[in-house]
C-alpha atoms as a PDB file:
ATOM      1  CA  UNK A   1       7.932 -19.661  15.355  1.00  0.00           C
ATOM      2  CA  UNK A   2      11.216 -17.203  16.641  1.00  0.00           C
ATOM      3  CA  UNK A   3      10.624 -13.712  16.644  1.00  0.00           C
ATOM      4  CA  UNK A   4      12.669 -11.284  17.149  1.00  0.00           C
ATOM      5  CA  UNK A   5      12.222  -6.702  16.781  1.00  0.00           C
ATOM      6  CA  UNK A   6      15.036  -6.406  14.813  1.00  0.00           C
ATOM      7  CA  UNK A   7      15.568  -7.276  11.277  1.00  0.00           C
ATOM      8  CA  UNK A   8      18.362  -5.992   8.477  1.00  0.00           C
ATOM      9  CA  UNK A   9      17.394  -6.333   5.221  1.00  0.00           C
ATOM     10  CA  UNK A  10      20.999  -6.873   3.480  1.00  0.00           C
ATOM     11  CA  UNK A  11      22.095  -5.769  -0.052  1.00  0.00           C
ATOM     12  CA  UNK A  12      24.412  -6.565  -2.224  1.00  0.00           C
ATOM     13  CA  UNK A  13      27.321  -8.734  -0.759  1.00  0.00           C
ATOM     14  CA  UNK A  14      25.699  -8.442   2.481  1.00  0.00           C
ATOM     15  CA  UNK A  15      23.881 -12.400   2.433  1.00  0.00           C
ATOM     16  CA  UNK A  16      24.356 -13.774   6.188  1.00  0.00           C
ATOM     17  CA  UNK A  17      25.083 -12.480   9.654  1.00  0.00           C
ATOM     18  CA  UNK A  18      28.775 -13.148  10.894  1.00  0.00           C
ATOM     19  CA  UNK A  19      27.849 -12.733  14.364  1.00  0.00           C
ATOM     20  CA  UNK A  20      24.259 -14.169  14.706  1.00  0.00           C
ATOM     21  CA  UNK A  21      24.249 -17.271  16.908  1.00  0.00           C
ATOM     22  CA  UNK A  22      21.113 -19.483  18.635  1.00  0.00           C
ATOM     23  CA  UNK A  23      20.745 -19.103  14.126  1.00  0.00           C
ATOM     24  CA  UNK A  24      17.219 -21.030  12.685  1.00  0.00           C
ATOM     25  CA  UNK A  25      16.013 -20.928   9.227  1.00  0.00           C
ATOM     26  CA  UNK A  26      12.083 -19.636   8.811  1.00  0.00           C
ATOM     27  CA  UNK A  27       9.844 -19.851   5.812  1.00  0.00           C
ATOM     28  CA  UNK A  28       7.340 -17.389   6.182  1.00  0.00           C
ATOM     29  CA  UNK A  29       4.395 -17.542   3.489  1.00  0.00           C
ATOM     30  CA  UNK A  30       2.524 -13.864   3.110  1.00  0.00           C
ATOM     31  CA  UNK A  31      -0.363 -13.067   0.922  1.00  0.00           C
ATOM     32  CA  UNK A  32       2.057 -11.056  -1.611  1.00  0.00           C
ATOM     33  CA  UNK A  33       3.888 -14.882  -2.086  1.00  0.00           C
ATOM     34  CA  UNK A  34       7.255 -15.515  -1.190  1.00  0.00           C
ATOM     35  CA  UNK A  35      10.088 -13.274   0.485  1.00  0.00           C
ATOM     36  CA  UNK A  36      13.545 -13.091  -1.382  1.00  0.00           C
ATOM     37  CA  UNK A  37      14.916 -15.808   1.141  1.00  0.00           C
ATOM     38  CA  UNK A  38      14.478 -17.625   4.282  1.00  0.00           C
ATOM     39  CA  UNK A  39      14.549 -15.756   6.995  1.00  0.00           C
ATOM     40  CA  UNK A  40      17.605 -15.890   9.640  1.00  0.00           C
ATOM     41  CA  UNK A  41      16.992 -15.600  13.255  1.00  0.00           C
ATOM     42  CA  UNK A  42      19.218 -15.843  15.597  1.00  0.00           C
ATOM     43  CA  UNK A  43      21.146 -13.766  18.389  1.00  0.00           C
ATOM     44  CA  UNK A  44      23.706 -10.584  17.967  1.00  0.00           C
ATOM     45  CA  UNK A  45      24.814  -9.395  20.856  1.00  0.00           C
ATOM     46  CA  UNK A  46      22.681 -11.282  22.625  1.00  0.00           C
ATOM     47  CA  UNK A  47      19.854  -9.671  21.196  1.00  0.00           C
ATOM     48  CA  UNK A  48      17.359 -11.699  18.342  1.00  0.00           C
ATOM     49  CA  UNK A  49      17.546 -10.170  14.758  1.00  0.00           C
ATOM     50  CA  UNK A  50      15.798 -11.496  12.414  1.00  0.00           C
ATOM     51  CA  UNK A  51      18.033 -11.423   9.145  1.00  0.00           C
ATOM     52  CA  UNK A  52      16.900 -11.344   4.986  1.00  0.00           C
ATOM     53  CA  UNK A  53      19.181 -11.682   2.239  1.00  0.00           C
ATOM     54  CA  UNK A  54      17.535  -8.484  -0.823  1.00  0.00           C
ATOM     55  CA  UNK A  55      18.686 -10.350  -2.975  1.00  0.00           C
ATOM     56  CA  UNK A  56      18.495 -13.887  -2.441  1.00  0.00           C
ATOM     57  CA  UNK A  57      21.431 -15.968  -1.351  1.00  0.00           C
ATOM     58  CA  UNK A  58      24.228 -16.007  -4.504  1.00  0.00           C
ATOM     59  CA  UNK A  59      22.686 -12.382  -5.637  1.00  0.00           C
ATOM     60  CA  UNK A  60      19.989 -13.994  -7.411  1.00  0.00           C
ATOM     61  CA  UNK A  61      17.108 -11.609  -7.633  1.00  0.00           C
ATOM     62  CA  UNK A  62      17.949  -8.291  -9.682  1.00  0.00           C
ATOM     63  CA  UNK A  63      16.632  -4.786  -8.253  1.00  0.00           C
ATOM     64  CA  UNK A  64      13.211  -4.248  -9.817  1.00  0.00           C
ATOM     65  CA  UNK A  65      12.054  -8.115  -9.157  1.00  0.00           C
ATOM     66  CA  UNK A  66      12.592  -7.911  -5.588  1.00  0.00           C
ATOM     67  CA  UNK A  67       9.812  -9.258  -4.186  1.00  0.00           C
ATOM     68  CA  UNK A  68       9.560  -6.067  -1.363  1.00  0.00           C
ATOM     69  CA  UNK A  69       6.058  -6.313  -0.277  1.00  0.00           C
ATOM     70  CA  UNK A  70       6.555 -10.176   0.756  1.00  0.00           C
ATOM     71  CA  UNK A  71       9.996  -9.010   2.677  1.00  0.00           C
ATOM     72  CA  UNK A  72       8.321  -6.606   5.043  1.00  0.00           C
ATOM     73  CA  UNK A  73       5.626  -8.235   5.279  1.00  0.00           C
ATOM     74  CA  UNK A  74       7.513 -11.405   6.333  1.00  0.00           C
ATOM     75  CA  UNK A  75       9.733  -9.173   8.952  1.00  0.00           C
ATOM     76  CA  UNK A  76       6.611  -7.744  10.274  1.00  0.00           C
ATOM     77  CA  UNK A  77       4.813 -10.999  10.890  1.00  0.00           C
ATOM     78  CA  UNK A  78       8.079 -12.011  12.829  1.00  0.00           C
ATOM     79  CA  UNK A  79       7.489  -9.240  15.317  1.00  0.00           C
ATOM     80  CA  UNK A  80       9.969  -7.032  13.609  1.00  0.00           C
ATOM     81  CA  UNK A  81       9.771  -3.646  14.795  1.00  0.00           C
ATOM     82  CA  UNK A  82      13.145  -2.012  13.653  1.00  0.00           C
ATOM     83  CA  UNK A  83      14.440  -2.565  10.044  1.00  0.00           C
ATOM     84  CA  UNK A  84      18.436  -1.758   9.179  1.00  0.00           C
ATOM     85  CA  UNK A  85      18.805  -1.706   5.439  1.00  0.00           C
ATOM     86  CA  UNK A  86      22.734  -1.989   3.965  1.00  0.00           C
ATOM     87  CA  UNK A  87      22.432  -1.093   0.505  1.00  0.00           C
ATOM     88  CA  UNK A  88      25.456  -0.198  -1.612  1.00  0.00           C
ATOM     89  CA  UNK A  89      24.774   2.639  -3.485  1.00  0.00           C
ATOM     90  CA  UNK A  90      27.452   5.132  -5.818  1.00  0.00           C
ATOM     91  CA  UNK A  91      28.775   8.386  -4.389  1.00  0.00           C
ATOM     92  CA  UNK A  92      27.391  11.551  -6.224  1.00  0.00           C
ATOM     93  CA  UNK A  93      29.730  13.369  -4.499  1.00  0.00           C
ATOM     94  CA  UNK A  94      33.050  14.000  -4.113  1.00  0.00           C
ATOM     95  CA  UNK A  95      33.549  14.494  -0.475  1.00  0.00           C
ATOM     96  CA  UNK A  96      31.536  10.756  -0.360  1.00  0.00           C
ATOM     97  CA  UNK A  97      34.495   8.633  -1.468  1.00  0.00           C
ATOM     98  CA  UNK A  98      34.453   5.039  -2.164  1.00  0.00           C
ATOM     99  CA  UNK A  99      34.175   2.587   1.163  1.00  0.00           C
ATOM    100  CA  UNK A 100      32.764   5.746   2.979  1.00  0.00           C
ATOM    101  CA  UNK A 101      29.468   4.985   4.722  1.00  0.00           C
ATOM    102  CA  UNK A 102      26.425   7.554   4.467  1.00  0.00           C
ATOM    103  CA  UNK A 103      23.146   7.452   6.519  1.00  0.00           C
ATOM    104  CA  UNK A 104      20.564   9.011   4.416  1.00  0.00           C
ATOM    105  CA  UNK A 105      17.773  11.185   5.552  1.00  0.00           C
ATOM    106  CA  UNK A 106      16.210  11.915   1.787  1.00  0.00           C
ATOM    107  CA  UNK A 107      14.995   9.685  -0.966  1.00  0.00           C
ATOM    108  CA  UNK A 108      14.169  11.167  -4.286  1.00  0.00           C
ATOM    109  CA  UNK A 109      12.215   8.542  -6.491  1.00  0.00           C
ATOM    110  CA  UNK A 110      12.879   7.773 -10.367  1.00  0.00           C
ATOM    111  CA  UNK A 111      11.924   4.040 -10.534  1.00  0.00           C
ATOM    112  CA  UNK A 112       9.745   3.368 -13.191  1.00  0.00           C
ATOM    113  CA  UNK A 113       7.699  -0.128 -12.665  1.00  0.00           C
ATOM    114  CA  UNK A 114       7.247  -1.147  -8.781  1.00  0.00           C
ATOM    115  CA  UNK A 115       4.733  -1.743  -6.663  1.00  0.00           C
ATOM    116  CA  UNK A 116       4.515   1.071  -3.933  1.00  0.00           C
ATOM    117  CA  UNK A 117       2.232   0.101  -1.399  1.00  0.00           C
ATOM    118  CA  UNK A 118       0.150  -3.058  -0.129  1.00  0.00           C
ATOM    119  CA  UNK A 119      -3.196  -1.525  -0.517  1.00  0.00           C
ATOM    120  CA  UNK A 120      -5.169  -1.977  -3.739  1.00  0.00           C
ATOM    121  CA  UNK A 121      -9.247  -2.506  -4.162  1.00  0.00           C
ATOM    122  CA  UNK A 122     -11.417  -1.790  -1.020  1.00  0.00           C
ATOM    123  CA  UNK A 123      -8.817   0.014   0.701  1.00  0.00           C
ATOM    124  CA  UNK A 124      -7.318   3.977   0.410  1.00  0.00           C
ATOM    125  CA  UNK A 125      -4.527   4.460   2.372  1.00  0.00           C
ATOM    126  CA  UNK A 126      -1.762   7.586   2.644  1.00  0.00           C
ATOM    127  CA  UNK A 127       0.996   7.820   4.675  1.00  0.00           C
ATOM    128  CA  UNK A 128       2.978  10.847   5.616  1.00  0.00           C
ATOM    129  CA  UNK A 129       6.515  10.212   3.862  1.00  0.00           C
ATOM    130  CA  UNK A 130       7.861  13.450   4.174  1.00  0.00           C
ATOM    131  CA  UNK A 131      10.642  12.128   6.196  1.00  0.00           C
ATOM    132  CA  UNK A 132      10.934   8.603   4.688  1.00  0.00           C
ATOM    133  CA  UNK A 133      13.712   7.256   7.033  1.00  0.00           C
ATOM    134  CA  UNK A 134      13.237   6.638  10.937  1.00  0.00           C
ATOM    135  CA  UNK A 135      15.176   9.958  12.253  1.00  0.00           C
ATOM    136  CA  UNK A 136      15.444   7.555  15.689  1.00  0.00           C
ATOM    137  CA  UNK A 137      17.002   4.862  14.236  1.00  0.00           C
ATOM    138  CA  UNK A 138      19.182   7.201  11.635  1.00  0.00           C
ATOM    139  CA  UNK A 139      20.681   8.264  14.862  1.00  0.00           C
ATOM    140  CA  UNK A 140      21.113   5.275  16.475  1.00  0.00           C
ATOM    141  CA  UNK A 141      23.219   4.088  13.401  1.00  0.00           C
ATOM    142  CA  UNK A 142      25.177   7.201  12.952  1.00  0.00           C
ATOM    143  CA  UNK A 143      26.522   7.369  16.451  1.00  0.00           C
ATOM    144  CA  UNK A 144      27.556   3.957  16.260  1.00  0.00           C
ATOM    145  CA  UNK A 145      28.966   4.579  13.049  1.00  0.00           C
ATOM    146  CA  UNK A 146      30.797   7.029  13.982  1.00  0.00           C
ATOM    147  CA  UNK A 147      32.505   4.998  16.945  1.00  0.00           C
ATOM    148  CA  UNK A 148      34.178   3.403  14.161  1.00  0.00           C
ATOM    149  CA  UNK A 149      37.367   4.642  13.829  1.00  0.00           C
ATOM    150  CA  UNK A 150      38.599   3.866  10.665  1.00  0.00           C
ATOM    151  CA  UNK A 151      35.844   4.693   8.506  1.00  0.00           C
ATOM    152  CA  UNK A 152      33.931   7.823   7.234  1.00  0.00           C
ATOM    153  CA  UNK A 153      30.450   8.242   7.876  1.00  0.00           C
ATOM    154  CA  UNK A 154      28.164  11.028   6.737  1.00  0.00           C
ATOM    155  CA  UNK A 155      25.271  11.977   8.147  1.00  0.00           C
ATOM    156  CA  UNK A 156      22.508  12.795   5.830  1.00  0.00           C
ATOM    157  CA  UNK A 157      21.736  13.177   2.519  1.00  0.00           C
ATOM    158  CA  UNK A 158      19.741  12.365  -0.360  1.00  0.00           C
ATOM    159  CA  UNK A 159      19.771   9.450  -2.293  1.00  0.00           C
ATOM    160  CA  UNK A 160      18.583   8.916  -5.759  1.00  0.00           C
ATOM    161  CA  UNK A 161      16.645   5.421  -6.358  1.00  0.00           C
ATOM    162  CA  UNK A 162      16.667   4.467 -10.115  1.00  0.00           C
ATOM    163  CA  UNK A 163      15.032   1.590 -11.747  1.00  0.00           C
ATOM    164  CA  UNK A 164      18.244  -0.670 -12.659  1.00  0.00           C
ATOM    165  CA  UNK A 165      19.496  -3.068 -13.877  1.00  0.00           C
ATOM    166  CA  UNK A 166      21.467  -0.885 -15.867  1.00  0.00           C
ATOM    167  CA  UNK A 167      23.987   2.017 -14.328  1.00  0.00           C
ATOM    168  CA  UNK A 168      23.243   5.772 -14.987  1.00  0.00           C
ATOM    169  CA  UNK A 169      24.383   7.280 -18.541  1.00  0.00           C
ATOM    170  CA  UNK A 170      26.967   9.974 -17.552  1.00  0.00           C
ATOM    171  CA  UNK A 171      23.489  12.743 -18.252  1.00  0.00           C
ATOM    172  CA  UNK A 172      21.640  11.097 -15.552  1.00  0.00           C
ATOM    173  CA  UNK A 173      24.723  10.901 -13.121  1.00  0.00           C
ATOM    174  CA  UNK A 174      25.280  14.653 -13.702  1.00  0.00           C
ATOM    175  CA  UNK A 175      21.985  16.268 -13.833  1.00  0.00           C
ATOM    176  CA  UNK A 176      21.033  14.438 -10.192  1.00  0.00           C
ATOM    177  CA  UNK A 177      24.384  16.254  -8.921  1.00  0.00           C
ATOM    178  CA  UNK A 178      23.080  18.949 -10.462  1.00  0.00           C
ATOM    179  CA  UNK A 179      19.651  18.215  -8.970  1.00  0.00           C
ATOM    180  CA  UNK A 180      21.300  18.123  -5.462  1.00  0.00           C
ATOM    181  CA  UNK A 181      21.639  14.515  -5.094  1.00  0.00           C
ATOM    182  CA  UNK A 182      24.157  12.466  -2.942  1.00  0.00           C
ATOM    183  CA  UNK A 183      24.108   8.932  -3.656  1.00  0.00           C
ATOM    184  CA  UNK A 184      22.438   6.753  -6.068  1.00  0.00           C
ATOM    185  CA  UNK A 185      20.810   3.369  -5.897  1.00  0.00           C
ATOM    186  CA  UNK A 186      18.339   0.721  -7.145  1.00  0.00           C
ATOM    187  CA  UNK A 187      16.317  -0.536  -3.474  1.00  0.00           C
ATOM    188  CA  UNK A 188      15.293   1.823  -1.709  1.00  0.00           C
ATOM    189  CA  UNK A 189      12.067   2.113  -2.985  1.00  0.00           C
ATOM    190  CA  UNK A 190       9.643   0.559  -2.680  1.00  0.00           C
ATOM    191  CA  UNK A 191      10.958  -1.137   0.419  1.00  0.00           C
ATOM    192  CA  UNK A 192      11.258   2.312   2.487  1.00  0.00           C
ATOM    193  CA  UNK A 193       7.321   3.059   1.629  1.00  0.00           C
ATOM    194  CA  UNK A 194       5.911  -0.642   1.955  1.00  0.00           C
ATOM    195  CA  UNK A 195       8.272  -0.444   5.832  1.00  0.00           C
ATOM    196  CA  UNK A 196       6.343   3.134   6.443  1.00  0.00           C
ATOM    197  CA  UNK A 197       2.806   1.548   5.545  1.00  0.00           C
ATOM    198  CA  UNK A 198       3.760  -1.334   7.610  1.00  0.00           C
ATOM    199  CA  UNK A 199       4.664   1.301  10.963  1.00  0.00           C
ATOM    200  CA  UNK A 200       7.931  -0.101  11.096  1.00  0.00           C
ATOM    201  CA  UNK A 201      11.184   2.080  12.064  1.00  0.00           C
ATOM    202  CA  UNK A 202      13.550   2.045   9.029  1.00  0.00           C
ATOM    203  CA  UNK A 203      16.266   3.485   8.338  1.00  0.00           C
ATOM    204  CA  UNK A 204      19.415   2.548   6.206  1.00  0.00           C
ATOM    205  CA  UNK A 205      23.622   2.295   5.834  1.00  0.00           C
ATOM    206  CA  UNK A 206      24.616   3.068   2.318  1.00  0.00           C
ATOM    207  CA  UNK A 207      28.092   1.853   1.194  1.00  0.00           C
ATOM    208  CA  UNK A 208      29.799   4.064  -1.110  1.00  0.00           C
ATOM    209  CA  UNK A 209      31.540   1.762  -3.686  1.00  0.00           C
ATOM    210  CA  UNK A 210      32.543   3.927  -6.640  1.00  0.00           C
ATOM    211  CA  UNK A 211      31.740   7.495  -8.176  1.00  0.00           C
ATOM    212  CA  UNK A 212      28.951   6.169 -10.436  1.00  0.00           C
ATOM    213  CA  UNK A 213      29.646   7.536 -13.692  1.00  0.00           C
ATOM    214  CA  UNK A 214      30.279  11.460 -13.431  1.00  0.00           C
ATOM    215  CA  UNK A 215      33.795  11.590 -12.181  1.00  0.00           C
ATOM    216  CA  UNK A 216      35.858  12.906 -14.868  1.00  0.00           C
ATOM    217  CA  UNK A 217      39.266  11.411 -13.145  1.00  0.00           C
ATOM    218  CA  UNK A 218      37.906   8.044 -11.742  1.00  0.00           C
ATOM    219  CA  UNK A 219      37.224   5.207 -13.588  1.00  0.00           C
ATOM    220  CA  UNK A 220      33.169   4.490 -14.592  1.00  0.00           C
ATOM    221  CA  UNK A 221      31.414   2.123 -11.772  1.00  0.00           C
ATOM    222  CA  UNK A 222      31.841  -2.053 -12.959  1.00  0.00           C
ATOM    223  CA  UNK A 223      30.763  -4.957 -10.945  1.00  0.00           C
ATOM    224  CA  UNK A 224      34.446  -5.697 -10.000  1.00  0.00           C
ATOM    225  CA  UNK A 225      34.387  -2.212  -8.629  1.00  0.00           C
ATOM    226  CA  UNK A 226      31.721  -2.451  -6.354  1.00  0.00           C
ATOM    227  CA  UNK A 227      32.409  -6.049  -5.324  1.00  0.00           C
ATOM    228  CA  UNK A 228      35.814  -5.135  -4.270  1.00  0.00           C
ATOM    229  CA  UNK A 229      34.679  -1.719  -2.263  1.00  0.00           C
ATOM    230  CA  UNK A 230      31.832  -3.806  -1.166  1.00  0.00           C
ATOM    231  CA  UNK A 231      33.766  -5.967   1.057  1.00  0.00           C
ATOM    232  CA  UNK A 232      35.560  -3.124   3.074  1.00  0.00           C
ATOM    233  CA  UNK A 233      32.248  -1.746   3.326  1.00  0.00           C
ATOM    234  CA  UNK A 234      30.180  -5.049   4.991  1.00  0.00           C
ATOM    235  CA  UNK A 235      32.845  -5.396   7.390  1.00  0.00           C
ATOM    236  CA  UNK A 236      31.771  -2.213   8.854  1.00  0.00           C
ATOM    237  CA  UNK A 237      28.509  -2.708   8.321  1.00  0.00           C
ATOM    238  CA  UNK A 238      28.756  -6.099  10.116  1.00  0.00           C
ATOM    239  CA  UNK A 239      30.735  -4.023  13.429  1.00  0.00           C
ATOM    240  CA  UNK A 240      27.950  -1.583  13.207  1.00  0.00           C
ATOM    241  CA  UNK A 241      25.223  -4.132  13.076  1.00  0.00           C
ATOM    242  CA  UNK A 242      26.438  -5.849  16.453  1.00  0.00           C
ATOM    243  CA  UNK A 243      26.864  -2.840  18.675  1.00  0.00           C
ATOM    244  CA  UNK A 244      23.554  -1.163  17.357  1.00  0.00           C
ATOM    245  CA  UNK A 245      21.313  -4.066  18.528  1.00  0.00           C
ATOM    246  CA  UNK A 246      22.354  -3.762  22.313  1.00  0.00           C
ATOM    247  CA  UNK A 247      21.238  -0.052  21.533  1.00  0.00           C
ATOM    248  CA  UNK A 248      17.643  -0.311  20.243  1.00  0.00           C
ATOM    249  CA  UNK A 249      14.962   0.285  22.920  1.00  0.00           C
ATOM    250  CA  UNK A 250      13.473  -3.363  23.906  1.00  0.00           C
ATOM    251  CA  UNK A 251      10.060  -1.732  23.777  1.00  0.00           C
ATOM    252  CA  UNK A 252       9.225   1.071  20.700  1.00  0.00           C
ATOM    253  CA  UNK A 253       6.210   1.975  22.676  1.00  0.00           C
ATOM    254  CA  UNK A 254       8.557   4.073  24.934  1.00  0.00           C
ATOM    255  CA  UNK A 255       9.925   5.423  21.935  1.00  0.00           C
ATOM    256  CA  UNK A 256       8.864   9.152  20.847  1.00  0.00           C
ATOM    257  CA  UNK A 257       8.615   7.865  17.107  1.00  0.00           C
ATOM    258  CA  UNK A 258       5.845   8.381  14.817  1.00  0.00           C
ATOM    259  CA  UNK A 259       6.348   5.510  12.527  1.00  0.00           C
ATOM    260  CA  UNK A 260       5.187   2.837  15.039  1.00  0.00           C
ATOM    261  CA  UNK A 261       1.486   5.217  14.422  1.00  0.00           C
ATOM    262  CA  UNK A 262       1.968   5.878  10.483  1.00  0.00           C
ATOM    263  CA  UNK A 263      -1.353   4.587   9.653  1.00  0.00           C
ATOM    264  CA  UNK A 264      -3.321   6.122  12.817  1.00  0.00           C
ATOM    265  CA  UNK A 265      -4.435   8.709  10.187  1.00  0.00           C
ATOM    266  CA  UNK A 266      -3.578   7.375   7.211  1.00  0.00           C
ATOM    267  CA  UNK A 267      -6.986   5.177   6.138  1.00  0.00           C
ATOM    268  CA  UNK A 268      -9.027   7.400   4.186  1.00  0.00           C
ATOM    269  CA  UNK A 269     -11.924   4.812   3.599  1.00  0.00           C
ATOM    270  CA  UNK A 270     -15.004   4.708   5.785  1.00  0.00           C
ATOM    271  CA  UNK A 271     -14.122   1.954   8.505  1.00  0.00           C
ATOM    272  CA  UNK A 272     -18.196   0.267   7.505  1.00  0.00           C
ATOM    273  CA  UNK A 273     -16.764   0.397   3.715  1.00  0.00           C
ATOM    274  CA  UNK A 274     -14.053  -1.551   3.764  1.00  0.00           C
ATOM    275  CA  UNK A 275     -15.156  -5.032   2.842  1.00  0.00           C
ATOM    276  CA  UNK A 276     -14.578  -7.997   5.555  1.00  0.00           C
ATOM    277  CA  UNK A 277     -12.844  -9.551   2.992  1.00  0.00           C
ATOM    278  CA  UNK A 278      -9.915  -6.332   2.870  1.00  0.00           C
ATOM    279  CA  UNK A 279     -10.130  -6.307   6.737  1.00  0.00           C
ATOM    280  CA  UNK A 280      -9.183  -9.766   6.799  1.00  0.00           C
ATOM    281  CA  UNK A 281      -6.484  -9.719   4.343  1.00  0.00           C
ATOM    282  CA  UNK A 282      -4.346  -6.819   5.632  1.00  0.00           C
ATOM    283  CA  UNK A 283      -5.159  -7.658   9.551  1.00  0.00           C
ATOM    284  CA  UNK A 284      -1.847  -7.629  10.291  1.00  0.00           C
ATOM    285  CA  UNK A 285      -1.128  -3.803   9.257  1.00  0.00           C
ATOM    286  CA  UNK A 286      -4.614  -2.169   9.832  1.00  0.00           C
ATOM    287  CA  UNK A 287      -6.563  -4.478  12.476  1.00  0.00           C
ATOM    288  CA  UNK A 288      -5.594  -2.466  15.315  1.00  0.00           C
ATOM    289  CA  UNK A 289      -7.492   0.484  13.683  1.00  0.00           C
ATOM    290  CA  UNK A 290     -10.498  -1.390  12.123  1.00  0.00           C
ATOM    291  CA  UNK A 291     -12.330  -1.427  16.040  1.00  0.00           C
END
């Protein structure tokens, strides 16, 4: 089977690589059943990335359905060390305009209903999560970003993950300004918890596509809306994509990152505990630890 260290999870309009050549197709199975999509791998840049559709090819899959614990898992079983998430999200801001691109460094959780980690019976696990994106990979994306001359990029900033479907009521949309908030989306979680559990490096580009619902002079966020500002926005994303995978380190081991050891720490059961069964089942997250 291909592997590759790279893999971007893509959001919404965001459902193939333009660049990716050397492409094949992979079903992976994973004990949490099936991931959103097949799995693209091919080369950008030369360099193998491993590429999944959030949302199913054709947008099928809405926000709180996504299967997220199959996704990583799947990336991670590929050899997937770094994940890139493009997510659309709405500006809570008004310096963040529309088609402006924002890499995040906060997530402030108000989904309702998802499953937030792999571990269940036989197994206690916490993770630090104080700093929920990779601040070595944030970087990587915001200098490239920022090579990009003819968009806006900020760095930072918190973003808001809601449950979905449904937009934010115009008290939601102002109390999280209120509340210090920057942008607002429906994916983040659980994906950026499951990708910590899993000691991956993630980190993600949000496209601005409209002022959610706040702004008093701009008209309230619609499909058409983001669709339209969406498109600007996965150019970019596509530019940034291919000069950011000649930029990852080839070996995260020489990385000073502490996500590639998130779970050194992190299992509070007693190793003779944990039934063979568990050990067997989540082998490939915690089975260099269980020695």
């Amino acid at each position: 089977m291909p592997r590759a260290t790279i893999g971007v999870i893509g959001g919404s309009g965001l459902y193939r690589m333009e660049q990716m050549t050397e492409v094949e197709e992979v079903k992976v199975k994973t004990p949490f059943g099936d991931p959103s999509d097949v799995i693209t791998i091919g080369k950008v840049a030369g360099v193998p990335m491993a590429f999944l559709p959030r949302h199913g090819r054709g947008h099928r899959i809405n926000p709180s359905a996504i299967p997220v614990r199959a996704n990583i898992w799947a990336l991670k079983s590929l050899g997937v060390e770094w994940v890139i998430s493009v997510s659309a999200v709405g500006s809570l801001r008004e310096e963040i305009a529309p088609r402006d691109l924002v890499i995040p460094d906060q997530i402030f959780d108000r989904t309702k209903s998802r499953v937030n980690s792999f571990f269940e019976q036989g197994i206690v696990v916490h993770c630090t999560f104080a700093d929920p994106f990779c601040p070595t990979l944030s970087k990587l994306l915001l200098e490239t970003a920022r090579e990009q001359g003819d968009v806006k990029v900020h760095a930072g900033g918190t973003y808001v993950c809601m449950e979905g479907p449904l937009f934010s009521t115009r008290a939601e949309s102002n109390v999280y300004r209120k509340l210090g908030m920057d942008i607002i989306g429906m994916t983040a979680l659980p994906e950026a918890k499951l990708a910590r559990e899993a000691e991956l490096c993630y980190a993600m580009i949000a496209c601005a596509t409209d002022y959610d619902c706040w702004h008093t002079s701009e008209e309230s966020v619609t499909v058409e809306m983001v669709i339209n500002n969406l498109s600007a926005n996965i150019a970019n994303a596509q530019h940034i994509l291919q000069r950011v995978a000649e930029r990852i380190p080839a070996e995260r081991s020489h990385v000073n990152c502490d996500c590639q050891h998130a779970l050194a720490n992190a299992i509070m059961t007693d190793r003779a505990q944990i039934p063979q069964a568990v050990k067997e089942r989540y082998s490939l997250l915690i089975g260099k630890y269980m020695s």
